[in-house]
C-alpha atoms as a PDB file:
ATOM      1  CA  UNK A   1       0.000   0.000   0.000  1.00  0.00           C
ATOM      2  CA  UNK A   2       1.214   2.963  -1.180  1.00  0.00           C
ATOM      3  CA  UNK A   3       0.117   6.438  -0.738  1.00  0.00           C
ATOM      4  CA  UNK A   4       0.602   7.988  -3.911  1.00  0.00           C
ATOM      5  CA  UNK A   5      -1.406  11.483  -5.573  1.00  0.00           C
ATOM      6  CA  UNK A   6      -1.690  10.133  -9.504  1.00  0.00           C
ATOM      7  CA  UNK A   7      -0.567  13.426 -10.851  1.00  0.00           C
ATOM      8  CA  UNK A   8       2.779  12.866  -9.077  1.00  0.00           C
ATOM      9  CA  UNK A   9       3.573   9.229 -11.259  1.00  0.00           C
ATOM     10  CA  UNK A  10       4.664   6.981  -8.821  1.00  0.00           C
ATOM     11  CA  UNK A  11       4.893   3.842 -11.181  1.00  0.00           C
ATOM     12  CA  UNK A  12       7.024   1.621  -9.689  1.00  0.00           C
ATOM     13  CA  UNK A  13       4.512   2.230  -6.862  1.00  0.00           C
ATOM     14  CA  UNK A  14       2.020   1.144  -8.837  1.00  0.00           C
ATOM     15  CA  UNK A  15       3.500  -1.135 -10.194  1.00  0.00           C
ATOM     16  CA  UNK A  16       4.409  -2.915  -7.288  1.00  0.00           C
ATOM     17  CA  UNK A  17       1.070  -2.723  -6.233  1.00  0.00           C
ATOM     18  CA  UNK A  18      -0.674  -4.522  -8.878  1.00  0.00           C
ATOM     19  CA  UNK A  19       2.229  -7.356  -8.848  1.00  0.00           C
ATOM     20  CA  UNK A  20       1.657  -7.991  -5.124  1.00  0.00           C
ATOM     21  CA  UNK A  21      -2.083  -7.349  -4.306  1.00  0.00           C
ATOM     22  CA  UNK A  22      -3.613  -8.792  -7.719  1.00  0.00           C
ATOM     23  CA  UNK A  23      -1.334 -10.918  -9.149  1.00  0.00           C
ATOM     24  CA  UNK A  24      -0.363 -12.424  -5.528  1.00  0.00           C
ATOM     25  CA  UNK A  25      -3.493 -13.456  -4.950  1.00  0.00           C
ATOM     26  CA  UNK A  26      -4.146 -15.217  -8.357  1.00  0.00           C
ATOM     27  CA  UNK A  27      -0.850 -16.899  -7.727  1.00  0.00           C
ATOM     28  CA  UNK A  28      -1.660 -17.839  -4.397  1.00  0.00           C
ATOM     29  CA  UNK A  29      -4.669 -19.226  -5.737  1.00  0.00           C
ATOM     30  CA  UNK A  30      -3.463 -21.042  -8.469  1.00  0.00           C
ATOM     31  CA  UNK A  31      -0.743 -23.029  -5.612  1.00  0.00           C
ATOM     32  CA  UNK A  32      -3.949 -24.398  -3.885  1.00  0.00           C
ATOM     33  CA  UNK A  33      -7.249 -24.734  -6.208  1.00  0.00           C
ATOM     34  CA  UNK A  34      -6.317 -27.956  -7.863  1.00  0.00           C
ATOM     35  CA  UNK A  35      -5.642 -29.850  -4.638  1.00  0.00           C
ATOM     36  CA  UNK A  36      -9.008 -28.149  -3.213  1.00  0.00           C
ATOM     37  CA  UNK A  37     -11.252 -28.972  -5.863  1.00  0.00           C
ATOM     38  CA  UNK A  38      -9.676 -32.819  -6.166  1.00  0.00           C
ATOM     39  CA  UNK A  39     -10.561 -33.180  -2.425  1.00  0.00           C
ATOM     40  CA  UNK A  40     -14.059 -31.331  -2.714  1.00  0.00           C
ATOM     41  CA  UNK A  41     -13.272 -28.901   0.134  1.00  0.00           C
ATOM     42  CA  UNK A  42     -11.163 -25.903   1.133  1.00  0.00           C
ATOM     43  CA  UNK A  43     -11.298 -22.322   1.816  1.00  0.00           C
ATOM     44  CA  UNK A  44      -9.746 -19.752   0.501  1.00  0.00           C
ATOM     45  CA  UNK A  45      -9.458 -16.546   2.333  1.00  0.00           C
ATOM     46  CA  UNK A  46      -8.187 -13.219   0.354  1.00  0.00           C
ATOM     47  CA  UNK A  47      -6.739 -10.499   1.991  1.00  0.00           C
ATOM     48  CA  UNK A  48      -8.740  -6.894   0.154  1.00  0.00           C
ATOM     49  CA  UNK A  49      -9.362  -3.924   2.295  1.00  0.00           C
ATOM     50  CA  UNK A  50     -12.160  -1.538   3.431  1.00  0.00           C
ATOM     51  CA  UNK A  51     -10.554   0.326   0.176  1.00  0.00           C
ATOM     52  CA  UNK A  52     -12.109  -2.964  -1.316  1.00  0.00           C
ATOM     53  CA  UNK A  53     -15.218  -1.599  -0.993  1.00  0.00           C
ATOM     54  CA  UNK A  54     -14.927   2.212  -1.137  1.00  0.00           C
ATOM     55  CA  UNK A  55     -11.655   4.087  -3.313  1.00  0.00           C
ATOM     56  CA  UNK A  56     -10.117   6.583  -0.838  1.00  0.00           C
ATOM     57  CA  UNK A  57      -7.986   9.777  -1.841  1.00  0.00           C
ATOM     58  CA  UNK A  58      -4.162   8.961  -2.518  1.00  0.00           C
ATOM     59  CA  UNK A  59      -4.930   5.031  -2.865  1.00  0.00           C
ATOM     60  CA  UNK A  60      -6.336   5.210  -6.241  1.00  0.00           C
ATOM     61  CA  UNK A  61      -4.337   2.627  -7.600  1.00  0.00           C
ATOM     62  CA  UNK A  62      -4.118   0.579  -4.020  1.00  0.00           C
ATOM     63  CA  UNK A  63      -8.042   0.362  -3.749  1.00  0.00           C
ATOM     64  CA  UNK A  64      -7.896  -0.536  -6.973  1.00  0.00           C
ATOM     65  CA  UNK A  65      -6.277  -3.766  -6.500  1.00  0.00           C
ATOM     66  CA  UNK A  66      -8.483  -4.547  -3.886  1.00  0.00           C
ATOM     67  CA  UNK A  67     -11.197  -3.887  -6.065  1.00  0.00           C
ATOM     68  CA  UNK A  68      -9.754  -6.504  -8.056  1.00  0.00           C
ATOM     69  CA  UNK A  69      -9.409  -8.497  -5.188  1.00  0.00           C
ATOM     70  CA  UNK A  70     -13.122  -8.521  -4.578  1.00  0.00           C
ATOM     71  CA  UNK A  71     -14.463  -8.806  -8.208  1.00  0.00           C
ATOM     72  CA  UNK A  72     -12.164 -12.093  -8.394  1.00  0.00           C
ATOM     73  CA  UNK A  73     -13.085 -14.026  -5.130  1.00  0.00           C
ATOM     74  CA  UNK A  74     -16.757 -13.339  -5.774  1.00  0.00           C
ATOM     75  CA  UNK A  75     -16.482 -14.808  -8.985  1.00  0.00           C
ATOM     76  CA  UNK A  76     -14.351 -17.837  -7.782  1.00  0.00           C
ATOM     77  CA  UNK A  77     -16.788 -18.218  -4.982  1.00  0.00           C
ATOM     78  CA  UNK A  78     -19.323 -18.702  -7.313  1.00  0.00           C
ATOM     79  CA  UNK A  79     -16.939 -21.411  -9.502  1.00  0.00           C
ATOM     80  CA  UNK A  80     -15.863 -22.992  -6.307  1.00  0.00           C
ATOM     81  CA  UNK A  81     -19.614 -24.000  -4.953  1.00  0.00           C
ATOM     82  CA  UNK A  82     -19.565 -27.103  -6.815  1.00  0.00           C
ATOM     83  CA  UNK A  83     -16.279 -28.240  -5.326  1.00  0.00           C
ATOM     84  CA  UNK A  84     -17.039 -27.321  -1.826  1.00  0.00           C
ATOM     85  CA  UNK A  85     -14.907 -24.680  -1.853  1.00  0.00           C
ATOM     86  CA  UNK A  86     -15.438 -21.709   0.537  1.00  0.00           C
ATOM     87  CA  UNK A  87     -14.243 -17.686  -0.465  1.00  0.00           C
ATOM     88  CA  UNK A  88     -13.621 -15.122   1.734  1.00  0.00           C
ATOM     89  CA  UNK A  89     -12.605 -11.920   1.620  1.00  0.00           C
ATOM     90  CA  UNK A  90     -11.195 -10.022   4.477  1.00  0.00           C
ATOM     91  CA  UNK A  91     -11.741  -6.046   4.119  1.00  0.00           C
ATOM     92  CA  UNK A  92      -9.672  -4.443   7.082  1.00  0.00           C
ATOM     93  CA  UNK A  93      -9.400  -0.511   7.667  1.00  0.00           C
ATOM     94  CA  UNK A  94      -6.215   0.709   8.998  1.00  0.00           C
ATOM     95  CA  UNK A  95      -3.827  -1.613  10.609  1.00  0.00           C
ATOM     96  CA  UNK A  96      -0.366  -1.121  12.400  1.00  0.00           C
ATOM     97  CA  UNK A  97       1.598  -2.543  10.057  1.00  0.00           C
ATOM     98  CA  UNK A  98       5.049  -1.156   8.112  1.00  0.00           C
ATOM     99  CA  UNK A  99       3.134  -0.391   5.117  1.00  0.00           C
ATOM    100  CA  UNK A 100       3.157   3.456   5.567  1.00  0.00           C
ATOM    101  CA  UNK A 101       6.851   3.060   5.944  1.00  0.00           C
ATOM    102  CA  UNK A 102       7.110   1.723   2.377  1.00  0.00           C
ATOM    103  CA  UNK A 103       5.012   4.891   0.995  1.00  0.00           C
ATOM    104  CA  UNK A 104       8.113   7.760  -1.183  1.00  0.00           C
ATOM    105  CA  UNK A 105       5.117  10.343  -1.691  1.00  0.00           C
ATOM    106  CA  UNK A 106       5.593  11.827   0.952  1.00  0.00           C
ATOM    107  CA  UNK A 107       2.762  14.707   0.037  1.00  0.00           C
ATOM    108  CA  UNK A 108       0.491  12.370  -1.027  1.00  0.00           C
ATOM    109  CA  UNK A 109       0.810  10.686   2.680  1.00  0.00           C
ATOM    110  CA  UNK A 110       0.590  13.774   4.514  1.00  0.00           C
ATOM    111  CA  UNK A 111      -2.603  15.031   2.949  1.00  0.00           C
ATOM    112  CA  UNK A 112      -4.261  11.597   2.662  1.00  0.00           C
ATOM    113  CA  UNK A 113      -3.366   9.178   5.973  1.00  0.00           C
ATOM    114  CA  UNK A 114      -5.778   9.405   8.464  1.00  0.00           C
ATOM    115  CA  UNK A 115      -4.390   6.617  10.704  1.00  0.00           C
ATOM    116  CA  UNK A 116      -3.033   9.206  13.572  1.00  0.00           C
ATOM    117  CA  UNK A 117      -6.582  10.592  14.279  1.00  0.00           C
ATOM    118  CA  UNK A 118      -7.946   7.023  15.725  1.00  0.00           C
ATOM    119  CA  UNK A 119      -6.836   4.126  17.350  1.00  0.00           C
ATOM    120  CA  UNK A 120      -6.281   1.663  14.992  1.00  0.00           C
ATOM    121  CA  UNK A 121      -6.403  -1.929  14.484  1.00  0.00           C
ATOM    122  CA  UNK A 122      -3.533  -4.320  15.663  1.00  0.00           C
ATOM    123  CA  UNK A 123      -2.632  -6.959  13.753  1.00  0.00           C
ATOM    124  CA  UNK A 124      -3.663  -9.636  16.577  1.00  0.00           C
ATOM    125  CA  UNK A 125      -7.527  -8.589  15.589  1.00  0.00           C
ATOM    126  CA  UNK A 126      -7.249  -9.453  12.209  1.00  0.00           C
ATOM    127  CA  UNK A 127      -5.647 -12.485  12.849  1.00  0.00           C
ATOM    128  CA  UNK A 128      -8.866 -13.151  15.444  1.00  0.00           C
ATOM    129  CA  UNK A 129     -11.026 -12.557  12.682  1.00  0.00           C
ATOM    130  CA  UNK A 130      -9.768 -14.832  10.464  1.00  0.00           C
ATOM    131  CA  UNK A 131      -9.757 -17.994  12.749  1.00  0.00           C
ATOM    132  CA  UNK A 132     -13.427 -17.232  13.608  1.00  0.00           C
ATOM    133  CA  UNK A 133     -13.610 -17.174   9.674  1.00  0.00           C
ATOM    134  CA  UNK A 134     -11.962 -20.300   9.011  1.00  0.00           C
ATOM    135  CA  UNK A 135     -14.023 -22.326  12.610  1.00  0.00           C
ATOM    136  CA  UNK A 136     -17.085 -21.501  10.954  1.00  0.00           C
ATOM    137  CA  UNK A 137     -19.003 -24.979  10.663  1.00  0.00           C
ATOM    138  CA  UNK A 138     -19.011 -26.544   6.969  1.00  0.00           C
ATOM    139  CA  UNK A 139     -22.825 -25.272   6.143  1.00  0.00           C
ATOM    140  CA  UNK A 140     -21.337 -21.802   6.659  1.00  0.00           C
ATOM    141  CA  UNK A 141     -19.773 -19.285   4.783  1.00  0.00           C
ATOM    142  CA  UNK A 142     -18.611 -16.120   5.821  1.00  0.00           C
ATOM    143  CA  UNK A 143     -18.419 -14.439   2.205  1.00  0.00           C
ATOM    144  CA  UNK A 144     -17.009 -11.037   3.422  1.00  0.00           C
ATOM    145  CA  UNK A 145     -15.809  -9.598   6.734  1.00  0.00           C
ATOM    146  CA  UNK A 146     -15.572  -5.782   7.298  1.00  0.00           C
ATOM    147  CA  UNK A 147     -13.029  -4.903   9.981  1.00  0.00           C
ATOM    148  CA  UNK A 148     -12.966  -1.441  11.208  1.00  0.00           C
ATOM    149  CA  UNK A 149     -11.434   0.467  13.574  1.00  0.00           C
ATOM    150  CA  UNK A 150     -14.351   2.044  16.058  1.00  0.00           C
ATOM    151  CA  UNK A 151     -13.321   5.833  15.608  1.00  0.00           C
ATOM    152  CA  UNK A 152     -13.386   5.524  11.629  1.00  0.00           C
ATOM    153  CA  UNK A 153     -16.291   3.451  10.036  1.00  0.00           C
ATOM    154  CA  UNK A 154     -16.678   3.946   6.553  1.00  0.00           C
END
């Protein structure tokens, strides 16, 4: 995640961007789905964002990924029914993580992060989410989960 204002062309940005967060996750996929579908069960839980489901300002090309992200495990939930096969998505808001660290427009982070104004989610409550997720018994499927941080719903 990178915040980046398009008029400033941060391409390698981008770039990185779409390598990790869309083509990481077909990849991922791909390592998994044949073994799934032989075996007539799985799940398969992607990692989008709240910027998944809504683009924010200086993560144009970031919530578009995760766009992607969503768009492509709703329509592999749909393949995966007749295998057995759950798909989940994961949408978290802002995390403490290192990935503002990674983030070289500087101006585009200063007008645009918002993570100092709340408290934000910890790592340890995503992680929470996801084993609840993955417990869930097999006539259940969690097809999205929404993670927020209290002080900023979207």
């Amino acid at each position: 995640m990178y915040y980046t204002s398009m008029v400033n062309q941060h391409e390698k940005e981008w770039d990185m961007s779409i390598d990790i967060n869309c083509k990481g996750v077909v990849n991922g996929v791909n390592a998994v789905i044949q073994s799934m579908t032989q075996r007539k069960s799985g799940h398969i839980i992607n990692m989008s964002s709240d910027a998944g489901r809504r683009g924010f300002a200086g993560l144009a090309v970031y919530s578009g990924t995760k766009f992607f992200v969503e768009g492509f495990s709703q329509a592999l939930r749909h393949e995966m029914v007749e295998f057995n096969v759950k798909v989940t998505t994961v949408q978290p808001g802002d995390v403490k993580t290192e990935l503002l660290s990674h983030t070289t427009d500087q101006e585009a982070k200063e007008k645009y992060d918002g993570s100092t104004l709340t408290t934000i989610l910890n790592p340890g409550d995503i992680g929470k989410a996801i084993v609840f997720i993955a417990s869930q018994p097999k006539a259940v499927a969690i097809n999205e989960m929404l993670i927020e941080p209290t002080g900023a719903p979207i």
